[in-house]
Protein backbone atom coordinates (compact mmCIF):
# COMPACT_ATOMS: atom_id res chain seq x y z
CA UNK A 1 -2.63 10.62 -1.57
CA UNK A 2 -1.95 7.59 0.79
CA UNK A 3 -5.49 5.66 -0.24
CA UNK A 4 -4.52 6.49 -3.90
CA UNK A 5 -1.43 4.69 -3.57
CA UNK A 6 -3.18 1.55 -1.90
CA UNK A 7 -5.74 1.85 -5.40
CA UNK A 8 -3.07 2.08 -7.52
CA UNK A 9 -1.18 -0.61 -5.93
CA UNK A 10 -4.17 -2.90 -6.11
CA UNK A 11 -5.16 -2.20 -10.02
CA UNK A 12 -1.77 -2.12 -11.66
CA UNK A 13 0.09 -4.44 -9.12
CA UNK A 14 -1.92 -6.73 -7.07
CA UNK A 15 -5.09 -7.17 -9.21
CA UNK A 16 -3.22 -8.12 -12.77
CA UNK A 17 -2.36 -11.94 -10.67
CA UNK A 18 -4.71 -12.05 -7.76
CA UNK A 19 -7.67 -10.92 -9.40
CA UNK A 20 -10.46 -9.96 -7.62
CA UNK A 21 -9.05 -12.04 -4.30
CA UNK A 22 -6.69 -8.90 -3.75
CA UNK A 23 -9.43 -7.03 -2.88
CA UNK A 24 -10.25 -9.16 0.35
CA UNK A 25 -6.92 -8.30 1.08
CA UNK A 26 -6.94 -4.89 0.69
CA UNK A 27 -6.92 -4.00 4.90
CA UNK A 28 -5.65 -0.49 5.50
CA UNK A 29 -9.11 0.77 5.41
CA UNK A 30 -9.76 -1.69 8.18
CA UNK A 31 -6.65 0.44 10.08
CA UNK A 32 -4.57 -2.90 10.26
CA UNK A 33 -0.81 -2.42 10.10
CA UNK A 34 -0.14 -2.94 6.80
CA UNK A 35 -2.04 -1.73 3.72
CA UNK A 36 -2.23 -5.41 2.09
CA UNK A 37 -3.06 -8.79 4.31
CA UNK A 38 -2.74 -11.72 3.08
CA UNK A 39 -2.72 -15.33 4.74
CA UNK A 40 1.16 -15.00 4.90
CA UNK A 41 2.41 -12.35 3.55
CA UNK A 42 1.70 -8.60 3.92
CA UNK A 43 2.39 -5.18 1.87
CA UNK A 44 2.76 -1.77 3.32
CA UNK A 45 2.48 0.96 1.00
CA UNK A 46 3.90 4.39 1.30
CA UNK A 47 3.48 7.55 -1.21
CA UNK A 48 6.09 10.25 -1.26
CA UNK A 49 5.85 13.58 -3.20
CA UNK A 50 9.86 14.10 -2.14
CA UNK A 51 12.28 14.74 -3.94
CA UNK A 52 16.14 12.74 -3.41
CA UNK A 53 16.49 12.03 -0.74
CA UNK A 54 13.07 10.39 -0.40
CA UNK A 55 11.50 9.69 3.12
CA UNK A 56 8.66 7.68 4.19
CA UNK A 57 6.69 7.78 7.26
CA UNK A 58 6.20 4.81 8.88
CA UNK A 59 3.35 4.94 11.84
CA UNK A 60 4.23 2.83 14.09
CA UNK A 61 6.55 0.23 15.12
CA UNK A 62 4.31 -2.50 14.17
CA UNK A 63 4.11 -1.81 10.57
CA UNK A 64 7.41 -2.99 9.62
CA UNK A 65 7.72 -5.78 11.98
CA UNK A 66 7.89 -9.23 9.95
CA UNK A 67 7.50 -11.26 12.67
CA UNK A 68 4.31 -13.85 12.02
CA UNK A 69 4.61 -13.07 8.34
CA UNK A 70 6.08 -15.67 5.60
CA UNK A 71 6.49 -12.60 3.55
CA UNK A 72 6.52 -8.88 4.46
CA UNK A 73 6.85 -5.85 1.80
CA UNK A 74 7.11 -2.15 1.67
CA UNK A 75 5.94 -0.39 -1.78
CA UNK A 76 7.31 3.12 -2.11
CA UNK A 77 5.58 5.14 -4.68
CA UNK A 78 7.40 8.51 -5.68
CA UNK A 79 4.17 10.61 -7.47
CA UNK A 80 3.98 14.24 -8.78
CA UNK A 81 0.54 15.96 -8.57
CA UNK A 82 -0.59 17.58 -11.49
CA UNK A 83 -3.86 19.82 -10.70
CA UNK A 84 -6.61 19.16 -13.52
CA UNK A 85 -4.82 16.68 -14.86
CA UNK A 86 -3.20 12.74 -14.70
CA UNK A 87 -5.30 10.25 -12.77
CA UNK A 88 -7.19 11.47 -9.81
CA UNK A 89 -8.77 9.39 -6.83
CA UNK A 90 -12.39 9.65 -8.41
CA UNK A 91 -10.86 8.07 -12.04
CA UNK A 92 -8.58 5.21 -9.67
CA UNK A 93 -12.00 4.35 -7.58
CA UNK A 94 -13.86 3.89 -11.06
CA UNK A 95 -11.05 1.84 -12.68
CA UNK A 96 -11.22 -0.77 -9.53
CA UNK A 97 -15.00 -0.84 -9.10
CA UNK A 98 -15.29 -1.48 -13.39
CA UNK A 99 -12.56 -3.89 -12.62
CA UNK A 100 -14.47 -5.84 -9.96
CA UNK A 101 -18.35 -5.34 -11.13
CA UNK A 102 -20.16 -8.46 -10.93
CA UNK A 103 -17.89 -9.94 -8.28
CA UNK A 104 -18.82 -10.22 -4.63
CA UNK A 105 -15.33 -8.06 -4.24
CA UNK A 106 -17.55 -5.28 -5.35
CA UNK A 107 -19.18 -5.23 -1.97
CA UNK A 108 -15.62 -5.59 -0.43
CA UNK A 109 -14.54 -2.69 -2.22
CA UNK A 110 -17.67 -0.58 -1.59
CA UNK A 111 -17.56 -1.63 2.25
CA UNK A 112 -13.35 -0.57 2.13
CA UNK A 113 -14.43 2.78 0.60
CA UNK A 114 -16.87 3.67 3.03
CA UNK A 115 -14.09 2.74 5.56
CA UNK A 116 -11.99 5.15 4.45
CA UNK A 117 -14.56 7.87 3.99
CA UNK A 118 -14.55 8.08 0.47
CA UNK A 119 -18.02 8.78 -1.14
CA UNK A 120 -19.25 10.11 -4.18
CA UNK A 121 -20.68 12.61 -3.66
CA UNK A 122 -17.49 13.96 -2.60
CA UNK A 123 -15.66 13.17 -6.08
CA UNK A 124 -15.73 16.94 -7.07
CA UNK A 125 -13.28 17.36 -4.12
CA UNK A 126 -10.72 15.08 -5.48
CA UNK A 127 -11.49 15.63 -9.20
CA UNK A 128 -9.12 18.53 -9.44
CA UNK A 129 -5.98 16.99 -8.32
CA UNK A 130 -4.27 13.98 -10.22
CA UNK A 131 -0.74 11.96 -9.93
CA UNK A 132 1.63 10.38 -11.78
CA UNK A 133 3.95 7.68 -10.59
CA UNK A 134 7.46 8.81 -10.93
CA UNK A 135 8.60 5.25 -10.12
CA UNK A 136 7.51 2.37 -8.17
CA UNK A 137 9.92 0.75 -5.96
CA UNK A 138 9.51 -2.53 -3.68
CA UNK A 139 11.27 -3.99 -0.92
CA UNK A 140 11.73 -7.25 1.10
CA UNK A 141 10.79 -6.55 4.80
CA UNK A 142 13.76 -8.94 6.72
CA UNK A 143 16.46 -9.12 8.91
CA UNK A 144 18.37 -6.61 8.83
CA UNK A 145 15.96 -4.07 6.97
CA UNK A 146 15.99 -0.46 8.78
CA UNK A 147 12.85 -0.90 11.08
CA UNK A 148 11.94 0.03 14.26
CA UNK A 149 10.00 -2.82 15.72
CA UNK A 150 8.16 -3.57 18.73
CA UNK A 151 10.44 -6.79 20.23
CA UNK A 152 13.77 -4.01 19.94
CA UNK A 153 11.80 -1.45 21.99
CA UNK A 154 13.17 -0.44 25.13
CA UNK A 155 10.16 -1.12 28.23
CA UNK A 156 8.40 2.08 28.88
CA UNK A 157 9.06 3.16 24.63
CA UNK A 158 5.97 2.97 22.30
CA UNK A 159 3.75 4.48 20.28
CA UNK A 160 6.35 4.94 17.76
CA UNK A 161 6.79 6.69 14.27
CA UNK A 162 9.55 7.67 12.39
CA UNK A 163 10.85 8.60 8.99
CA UNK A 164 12.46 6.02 6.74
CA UNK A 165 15.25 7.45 4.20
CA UNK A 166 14.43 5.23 1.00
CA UNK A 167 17.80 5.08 -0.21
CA UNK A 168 18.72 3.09 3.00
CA UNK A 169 16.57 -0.09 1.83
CA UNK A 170 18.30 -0.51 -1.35
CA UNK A 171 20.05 -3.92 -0.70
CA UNK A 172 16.33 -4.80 0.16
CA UNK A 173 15.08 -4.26 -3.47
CA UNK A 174 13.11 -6.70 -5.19
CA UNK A 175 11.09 -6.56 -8.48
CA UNK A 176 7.67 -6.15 -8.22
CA UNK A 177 6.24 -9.44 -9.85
CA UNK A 178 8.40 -10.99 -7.26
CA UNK A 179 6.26 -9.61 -4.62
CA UNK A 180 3.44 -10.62 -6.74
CA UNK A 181 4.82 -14.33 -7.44
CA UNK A 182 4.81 -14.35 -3.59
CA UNK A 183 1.67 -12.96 -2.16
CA UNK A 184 0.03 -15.03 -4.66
CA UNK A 185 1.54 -17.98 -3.52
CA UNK A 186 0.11 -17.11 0.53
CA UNK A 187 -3.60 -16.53 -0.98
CA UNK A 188 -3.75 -19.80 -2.64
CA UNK A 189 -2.03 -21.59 0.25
């Protein structure tokens, strides 16, 4: 669910501005701390099959952590699975490679896919089960945003995850071509 989220992020958010450069960017497969790395900003994204209230897992105390970044977001993507039906992992995968054939992000992509274990032969596994995104719903990663981050950690506390309510990053809320309008401006800077 988590990788479809990052594909679905890419195609219908990231890819409609940045064009095949999003894919370089594309870095969770890579096991960095946030999904999407860019030269300044960054975009964590987190699925959630909750219902209200909505919580997201967030792995460690790094991946909300700002600090070095111009820019730092958090996409939370509320889905419902519908077996043998909506848009399953083996249909996202075949959207993004069509979308990038031709490109040298086609090795990228191939090379990120392997990464993350995905291969085709295994598309009968994930054939059965689709999503569909309830809603989409960004935030601005700043001061003041409820994070646990590394320079607040007490000496002798790390390794840390913990569950972030949704609802609490409201004031945070930005519209999604605004993160768009500003990754875009850290890949061509």
């Amino acid at each position: 669910r988590g990788r479809w989220g990052e594909l679905a992020v890419l195609r219908d958010l990231l890819m409609p501005t940045l064009g095949v450069a999003a894919v370089a960017g594309w870095k969770g497969p890579a096991k960095a701390h946030q999904d999407f790395q860019f030269s300044g900003g960054a975009l964590e994204v987190k699925t959630t099959l909750a219902k209200q209230p909505q919580v997201v897992r967030i792995a460690s105390e790094r991946q909300l952590d700002s600090a070095g970044w111009s820019a730092l977001f958090l996409a939370v993507l509320a889905l419902d699975v519908r077996e043998g039906g909506a848009e399953s992992l083996p249909k996202l995968v075949a959207d993004v490679r069509a979308a990038v054939a031709g490109t040298t992000a086609r090795e990228e992509l191939e090379d990120a896919l392997l990464a993350v274990g995905y291969l085709d032969v295994h598309a009968d596994r994930y054939a059965g089960r689709g999503y569909v995104v309830r809603s989409r719903r960004c935030f601005r990663v700043k001061r003041g945003f409820p994070a646990i981050v590394e320079r607040d950690l007490v000496r002798g506390v790390g390794d840390v995850a913990y569950g972030l309510a949704v609802e609490a990053c409201e004031r945070f809320s930005v519209a999604s071509p605004v993160v768009v309008e500003t990754l875009a401006k850290t890949v061509s800077a």
